[in-house]
C-alpha atoms as a PDB file:
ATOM      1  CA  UNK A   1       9.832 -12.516  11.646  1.00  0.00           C
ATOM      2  CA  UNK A   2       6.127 -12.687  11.415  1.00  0.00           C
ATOM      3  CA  UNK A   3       5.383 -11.085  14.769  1.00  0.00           C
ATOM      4  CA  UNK A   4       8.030  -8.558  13.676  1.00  0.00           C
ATOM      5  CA  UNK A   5       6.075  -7.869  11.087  1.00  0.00           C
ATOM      6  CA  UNK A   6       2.895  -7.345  13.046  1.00  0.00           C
ATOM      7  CA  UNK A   7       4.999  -4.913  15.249  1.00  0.00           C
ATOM      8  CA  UNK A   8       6.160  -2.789  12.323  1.00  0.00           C
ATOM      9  CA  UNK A   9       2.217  -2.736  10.772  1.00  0.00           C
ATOM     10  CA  UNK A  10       0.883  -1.818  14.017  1.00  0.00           C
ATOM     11  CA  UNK A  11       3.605   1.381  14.131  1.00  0.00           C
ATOM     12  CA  UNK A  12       2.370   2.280  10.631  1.00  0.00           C
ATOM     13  CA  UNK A  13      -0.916   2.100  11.882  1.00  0.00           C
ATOM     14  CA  UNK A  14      -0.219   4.597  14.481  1.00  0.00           C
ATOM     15  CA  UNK A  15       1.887   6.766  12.455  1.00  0.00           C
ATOM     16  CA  UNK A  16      -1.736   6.810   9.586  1.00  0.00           C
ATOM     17  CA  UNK A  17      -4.147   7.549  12.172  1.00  0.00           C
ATOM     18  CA  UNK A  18      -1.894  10.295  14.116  1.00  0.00           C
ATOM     19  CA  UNK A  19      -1.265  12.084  10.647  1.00  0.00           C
ATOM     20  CA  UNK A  20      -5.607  12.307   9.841  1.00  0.00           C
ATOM     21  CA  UNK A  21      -5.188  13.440  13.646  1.00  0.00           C
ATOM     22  CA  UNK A  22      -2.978  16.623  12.394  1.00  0.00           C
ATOM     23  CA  UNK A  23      -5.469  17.208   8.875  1.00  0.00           C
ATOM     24  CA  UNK A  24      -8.306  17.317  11.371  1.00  0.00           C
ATOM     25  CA  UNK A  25      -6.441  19.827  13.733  1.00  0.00           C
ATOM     26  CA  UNK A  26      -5.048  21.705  11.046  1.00  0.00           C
ATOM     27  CA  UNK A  27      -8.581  22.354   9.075  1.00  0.00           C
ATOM     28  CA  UNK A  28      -9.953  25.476   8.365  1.00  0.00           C
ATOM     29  CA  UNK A  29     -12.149  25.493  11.276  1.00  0.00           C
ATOM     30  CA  UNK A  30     -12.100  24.792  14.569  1.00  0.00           C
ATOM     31  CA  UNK A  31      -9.686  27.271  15.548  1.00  0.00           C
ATOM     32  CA  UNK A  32     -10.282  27.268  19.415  1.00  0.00           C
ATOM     33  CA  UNK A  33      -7.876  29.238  21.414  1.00  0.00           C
ATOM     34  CA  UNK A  34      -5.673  27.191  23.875  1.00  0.00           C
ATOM     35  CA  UNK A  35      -5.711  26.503  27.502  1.00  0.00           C
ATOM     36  CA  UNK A  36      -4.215  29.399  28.359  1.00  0.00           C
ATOM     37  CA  UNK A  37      -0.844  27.851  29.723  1.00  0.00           C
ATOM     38  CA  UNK A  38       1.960  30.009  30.838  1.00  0.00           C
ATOM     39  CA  UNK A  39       4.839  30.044  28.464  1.00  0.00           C
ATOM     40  CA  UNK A  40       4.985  33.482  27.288  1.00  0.00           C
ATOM     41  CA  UNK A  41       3.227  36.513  26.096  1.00  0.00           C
ATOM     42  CA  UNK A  42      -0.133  35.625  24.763  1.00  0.00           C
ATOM     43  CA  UNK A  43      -1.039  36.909  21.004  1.00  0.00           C
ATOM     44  CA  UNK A  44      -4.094  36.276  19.404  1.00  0.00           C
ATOM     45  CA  UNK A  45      -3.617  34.753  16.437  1.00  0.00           C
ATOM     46  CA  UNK A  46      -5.562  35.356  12.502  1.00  0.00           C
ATOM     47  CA  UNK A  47      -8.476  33.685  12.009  1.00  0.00           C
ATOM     48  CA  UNK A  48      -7.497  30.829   9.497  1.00  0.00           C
ATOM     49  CA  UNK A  49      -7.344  31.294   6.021  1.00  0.00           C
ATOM     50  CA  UNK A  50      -5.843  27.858   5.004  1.00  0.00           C
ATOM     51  CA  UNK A  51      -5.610  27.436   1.385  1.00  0.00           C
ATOM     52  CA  UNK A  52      -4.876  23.504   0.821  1.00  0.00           C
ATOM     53  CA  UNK A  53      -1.895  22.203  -0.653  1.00  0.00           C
ATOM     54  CA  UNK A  54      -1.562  18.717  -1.746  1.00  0.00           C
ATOM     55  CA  UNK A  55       0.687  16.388  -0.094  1.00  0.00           C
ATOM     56  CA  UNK A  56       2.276  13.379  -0.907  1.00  0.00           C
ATOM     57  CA  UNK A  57       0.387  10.662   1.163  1.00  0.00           C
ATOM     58  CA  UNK A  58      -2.579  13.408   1.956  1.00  0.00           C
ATOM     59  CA  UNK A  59      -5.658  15.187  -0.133  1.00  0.00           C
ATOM     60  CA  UNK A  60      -4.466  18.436   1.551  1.00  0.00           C
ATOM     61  CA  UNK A  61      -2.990  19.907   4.622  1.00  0.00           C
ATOM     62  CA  UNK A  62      -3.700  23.144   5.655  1.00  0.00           C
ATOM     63  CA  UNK A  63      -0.868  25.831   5.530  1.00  0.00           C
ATOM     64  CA  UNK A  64      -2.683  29.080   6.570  1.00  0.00           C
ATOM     65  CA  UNK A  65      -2.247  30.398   9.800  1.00  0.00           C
ATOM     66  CA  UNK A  66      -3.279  28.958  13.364  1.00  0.00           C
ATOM     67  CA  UNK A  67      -5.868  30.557  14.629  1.00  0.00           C
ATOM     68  CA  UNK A  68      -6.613  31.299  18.212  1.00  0.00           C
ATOM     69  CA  UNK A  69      -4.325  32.814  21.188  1.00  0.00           C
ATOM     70  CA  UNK A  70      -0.446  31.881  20.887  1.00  0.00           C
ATOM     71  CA  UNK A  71       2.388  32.686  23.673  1.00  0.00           C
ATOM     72  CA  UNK A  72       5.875  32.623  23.262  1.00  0.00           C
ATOM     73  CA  UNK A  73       6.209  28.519  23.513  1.00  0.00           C
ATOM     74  CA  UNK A  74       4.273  28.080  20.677  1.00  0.00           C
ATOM     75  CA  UNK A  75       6.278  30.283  18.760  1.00  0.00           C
ATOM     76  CA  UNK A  76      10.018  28.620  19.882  1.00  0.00           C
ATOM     77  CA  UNK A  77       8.041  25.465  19.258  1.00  0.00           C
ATOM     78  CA  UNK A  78       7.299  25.796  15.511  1.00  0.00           C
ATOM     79  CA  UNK A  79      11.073  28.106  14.892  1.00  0.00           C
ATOM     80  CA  UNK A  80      13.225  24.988  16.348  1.00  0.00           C
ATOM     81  CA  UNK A  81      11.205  21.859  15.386  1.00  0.00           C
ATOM     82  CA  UNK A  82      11.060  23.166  11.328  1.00  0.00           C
ATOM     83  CA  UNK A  83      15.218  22.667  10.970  1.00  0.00           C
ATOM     84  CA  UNK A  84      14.846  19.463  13.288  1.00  0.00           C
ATOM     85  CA  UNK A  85      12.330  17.738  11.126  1.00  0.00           C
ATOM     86  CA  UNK A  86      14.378  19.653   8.026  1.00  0.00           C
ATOM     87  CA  UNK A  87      17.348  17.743   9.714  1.00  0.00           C
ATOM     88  CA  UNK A  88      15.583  14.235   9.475  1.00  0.00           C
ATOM     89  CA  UNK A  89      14.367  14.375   5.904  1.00  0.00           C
ATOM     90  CA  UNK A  90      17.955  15.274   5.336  1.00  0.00           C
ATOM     91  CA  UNK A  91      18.702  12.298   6.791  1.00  0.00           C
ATOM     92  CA  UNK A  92      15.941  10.693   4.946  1.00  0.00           C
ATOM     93  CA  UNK A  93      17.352  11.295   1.529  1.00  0.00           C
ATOM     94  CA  UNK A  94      20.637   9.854   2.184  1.00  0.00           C
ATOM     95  CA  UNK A  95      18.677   7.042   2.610  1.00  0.00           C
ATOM     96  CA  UNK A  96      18.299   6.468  -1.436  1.00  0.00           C
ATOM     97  CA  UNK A  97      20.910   4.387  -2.492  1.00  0.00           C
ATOM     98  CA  UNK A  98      22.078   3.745   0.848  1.00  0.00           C
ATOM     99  CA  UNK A  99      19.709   1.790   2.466  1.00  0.00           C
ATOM    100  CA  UNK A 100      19.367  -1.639   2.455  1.00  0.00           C
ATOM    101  CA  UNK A 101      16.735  -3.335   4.593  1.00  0.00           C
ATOM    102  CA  UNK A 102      12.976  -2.790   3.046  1.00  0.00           C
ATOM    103  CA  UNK A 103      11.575  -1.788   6.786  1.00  0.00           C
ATOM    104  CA  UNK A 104      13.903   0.881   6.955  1.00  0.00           C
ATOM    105  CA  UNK A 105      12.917   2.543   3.690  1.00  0.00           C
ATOM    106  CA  UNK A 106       9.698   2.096   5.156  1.00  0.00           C
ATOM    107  CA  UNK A 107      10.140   4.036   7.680  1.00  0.00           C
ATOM    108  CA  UNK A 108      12.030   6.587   5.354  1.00  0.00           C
ATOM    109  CA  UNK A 109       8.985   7.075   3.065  1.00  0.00           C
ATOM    110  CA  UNK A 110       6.713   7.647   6.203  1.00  0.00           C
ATOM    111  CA  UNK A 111       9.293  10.220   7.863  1.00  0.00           C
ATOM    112  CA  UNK A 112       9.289  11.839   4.667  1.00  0.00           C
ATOM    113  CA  UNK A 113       5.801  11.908   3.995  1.00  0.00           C
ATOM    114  CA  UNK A 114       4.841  13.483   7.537  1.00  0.00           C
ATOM    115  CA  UNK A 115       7.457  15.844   8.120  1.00  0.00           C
ATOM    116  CA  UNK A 116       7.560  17.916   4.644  1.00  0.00           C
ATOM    117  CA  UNK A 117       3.496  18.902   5.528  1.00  0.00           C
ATOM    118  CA  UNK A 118       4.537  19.679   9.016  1.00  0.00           C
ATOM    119  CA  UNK A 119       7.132  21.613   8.011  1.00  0.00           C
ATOM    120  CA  UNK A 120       5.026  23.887   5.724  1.00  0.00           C
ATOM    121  CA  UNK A 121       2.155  23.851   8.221  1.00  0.00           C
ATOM    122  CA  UNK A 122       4.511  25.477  11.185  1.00  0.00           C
ATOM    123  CA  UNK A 123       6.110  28.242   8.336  1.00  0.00           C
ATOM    124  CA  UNK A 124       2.997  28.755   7.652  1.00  0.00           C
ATOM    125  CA  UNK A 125       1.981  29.662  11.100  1.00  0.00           C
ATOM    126  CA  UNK A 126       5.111  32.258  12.112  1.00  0.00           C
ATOM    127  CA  UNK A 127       3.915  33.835   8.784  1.00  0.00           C
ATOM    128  CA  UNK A 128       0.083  34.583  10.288  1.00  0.00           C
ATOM    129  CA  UNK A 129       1.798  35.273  13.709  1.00  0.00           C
ATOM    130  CA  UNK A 130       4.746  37.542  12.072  1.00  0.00           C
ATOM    131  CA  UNK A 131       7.252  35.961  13.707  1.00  0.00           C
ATOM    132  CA  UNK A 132      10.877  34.483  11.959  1.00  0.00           C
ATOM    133  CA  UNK A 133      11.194  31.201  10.930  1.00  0.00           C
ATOM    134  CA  UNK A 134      14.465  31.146  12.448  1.00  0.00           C
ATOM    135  CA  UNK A 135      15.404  32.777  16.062  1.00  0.00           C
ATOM    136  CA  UNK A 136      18.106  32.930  17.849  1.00  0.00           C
ATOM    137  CA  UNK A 137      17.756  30.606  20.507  1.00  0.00           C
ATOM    138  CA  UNK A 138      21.659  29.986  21.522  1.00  0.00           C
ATOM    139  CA  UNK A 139      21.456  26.350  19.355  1.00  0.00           C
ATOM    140  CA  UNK A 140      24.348  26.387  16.937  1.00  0.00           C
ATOM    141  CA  UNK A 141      22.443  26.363  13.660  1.00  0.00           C
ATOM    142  CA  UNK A 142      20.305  23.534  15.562  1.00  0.00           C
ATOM    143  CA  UNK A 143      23.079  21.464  16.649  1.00  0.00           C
ATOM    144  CA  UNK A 144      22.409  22.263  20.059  1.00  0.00           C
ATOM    145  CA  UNK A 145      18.941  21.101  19.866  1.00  0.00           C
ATOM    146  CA  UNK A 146      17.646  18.026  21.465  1.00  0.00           C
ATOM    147  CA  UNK A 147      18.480  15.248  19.325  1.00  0.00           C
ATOM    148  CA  UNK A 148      20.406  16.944  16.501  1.00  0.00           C
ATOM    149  CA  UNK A 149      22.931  15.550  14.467  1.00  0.00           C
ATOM    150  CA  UNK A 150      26.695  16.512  14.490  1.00  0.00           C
ATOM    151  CA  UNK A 151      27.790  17.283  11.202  1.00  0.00           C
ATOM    152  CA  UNK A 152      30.305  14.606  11.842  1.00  0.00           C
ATOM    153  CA  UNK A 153      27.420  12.207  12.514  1.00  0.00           C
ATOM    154  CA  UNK A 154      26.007  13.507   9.301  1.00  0.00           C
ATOM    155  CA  UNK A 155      28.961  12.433   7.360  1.00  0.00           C
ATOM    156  CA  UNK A 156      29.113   9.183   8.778  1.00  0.00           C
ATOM    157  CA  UNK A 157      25.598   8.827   7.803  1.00  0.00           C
ATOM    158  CA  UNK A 158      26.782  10.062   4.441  1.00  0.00           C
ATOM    159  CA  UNK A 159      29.630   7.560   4.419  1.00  0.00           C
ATOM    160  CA  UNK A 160      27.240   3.840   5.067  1.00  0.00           C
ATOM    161  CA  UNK A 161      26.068   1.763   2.986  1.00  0.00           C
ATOM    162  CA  UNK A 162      23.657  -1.172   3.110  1.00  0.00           C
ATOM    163  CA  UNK A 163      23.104  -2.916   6.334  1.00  0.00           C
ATOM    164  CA  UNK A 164      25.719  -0.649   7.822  1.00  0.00           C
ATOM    165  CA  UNK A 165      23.573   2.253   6.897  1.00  0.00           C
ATOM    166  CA  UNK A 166      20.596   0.882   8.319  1.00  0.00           C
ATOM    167  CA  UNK A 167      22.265   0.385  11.539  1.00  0.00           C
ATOM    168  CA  UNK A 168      23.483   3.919  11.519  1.00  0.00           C
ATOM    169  CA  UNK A 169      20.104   5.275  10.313  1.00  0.00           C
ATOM    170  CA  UNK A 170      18.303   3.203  12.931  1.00  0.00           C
ATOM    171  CA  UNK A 171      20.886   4.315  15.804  1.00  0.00           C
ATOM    172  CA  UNK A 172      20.533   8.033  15.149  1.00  0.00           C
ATOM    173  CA  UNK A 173      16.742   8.075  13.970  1.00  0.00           C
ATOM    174  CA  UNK A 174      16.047   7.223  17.458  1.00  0.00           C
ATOM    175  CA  UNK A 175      17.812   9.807  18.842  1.00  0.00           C
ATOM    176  CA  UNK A 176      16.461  12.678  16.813  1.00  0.00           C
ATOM    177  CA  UNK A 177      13.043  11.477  17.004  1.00  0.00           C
ATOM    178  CA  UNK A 178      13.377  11.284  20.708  1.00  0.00           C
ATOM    179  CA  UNK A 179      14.523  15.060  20.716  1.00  0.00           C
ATOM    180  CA  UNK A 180      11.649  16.115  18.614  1.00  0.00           C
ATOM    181  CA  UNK A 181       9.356  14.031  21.411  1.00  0.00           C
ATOM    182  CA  UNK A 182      10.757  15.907  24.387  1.00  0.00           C
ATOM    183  CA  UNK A 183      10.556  19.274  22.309  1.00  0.00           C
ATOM    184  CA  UNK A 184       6.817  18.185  21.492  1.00  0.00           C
ATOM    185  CA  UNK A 185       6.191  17.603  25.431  1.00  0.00           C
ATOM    186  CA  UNK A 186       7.170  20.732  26.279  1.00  0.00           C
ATOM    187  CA  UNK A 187       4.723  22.349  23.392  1.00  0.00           C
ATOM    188  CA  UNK A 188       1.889  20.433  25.451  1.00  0.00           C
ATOM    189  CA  UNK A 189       2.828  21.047  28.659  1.00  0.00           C
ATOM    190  CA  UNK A 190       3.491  25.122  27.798  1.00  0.00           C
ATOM    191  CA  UNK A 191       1.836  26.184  25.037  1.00  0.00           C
ATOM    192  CA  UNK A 192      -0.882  28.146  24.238  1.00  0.00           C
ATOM    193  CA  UNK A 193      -2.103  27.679  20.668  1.00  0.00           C
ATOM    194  CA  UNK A 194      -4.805  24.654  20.107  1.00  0.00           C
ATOM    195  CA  UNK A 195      -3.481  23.473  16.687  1.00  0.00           C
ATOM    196  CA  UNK A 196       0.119  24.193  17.965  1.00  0.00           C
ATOM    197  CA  UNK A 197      -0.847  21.770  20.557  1.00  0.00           C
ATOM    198  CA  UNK A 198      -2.627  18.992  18.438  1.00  0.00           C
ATOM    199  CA  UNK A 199       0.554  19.349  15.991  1.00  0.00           C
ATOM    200  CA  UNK A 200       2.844  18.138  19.488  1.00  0.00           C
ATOM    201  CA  UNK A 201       0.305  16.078  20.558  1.00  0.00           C
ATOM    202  CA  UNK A 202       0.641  14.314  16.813  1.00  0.00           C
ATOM    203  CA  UNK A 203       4.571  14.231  17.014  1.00  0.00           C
ATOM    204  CA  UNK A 204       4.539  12.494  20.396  1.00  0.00           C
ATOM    205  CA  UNK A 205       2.249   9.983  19.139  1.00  0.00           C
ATOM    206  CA  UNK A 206       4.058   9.596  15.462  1.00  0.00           C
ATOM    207  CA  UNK A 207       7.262   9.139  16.458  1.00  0.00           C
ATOM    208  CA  UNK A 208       7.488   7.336  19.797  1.00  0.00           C
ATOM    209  CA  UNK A 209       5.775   4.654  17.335  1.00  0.00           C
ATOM    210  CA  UNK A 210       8.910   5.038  14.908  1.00  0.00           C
ATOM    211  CA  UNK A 211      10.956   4.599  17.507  1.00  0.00           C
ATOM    212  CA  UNK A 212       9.676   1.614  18.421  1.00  0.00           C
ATOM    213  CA  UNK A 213       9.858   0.147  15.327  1.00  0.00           C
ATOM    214  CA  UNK A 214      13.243   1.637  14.872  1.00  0.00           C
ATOM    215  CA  UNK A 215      14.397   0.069  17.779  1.00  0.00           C
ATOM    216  CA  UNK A 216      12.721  -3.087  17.196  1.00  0.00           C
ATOM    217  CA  UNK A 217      14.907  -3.113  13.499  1.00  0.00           C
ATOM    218  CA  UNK A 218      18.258  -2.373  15.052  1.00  0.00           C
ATOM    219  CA  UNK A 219      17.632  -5.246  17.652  1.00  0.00           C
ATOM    220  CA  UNK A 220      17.300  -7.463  14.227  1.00  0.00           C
ATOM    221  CA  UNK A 221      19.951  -5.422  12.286  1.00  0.00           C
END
């Protein structure tokens, strides 16, 4: 139990240093354009104007817009991970009342608390580049997305309670965080944008550690 424990600190370590990671990237400076990967028509984006907004576990996160060259990946990047990290603190709140195991609503508070910035941060950014927040990209209202729920798996969710909710959280965290990892990948590997990029490269980091630790708690469960 004690090296379990260790395990589950050392994730939350990870998941603390990756989010100063994504203040530092998301500042009002240092808006450096990217490497110029392939991926899409390049734009060059507003200088940044971020205006801080307070955060839960944060002083402030910057929501202005990214500045620097953007392409098309960066774009599809920010439009289909907001309604997959909208998905998990969905998940997230069913979590109140539900859950039973304290490492679990661990977790939940640190999903929570670095997703609902992110989110903000990446609207924030189609607003400067005057894109949607939402394009059609042939995914079913996000279903079709890597990782997504069902609705059915949603109701399931819904329907747990106690250590059978854990389970079920645990089970299908895993999956949607790995989604959001391979969506993140391809951000790194074709996008343009610099914060866009430090924003993926905080996501791969974040959650591979949650999954761990997920993983580690189902083993347990």
């Amino acid at each position: 139990m004690h090296a379990f424990t260790r395990r589950t600190a050392r994730a939350h370590a990870l998941v603390a240093a990756a989010a100063g990671l994504l203040l530092s990237a998301c500042g009002t400076d240092g808006g450096t354009s990217g490497s110029g990967a392939s991926g899409g028509s390049d734009r060059s984006g507003p200088s940044a104007s971020a205006s801080p907004d307070a955060s839960p576990t944060t002083t402030a996160i910057a929501v202005g817009p990214a500045p620097g060259a953007f392409n098309d990946a960066d774009v599809m990047f920010a439009q289909m991970m907001i309604p997959h990290h909208e998905q998990a603190l969905e998940m997230a709140e069913l979590a109140d009342g539900r859950a039973e195991d304290p490492e679990v609503k661990e977790l939940v508070t640190a999903i929570e608390q670095a997703q609902d910035p992110e989110i903000r941060t990446m609207k924030a950014w189609l607003k400067g580049w005057g894109r949607p927040e939402a394009a059609g990209h042939g995914t079913d209202g996000g279903h079709g997305m890597a990782g997504m729920m069902s609705d059915q798996d949603m109701k399931d969710l819904a329907a747990a309670e106690g250590r059978d909710f854990d389970r079920t959280f645990a089970r299908l965290m895993i999956a949607h965080h790995e989604g959001a990892v391979a969506m993140a990948k391809d951000e790194q590997k074709n996008g343009r944008n610099a914060t866009a990029k430090s924003l993926a490269d905080d996501v791969v980091r974040t959650q591979s550690a949650e999954v761990n630790a997920l993983r580690t708690i189902l083993e347990r469960l």
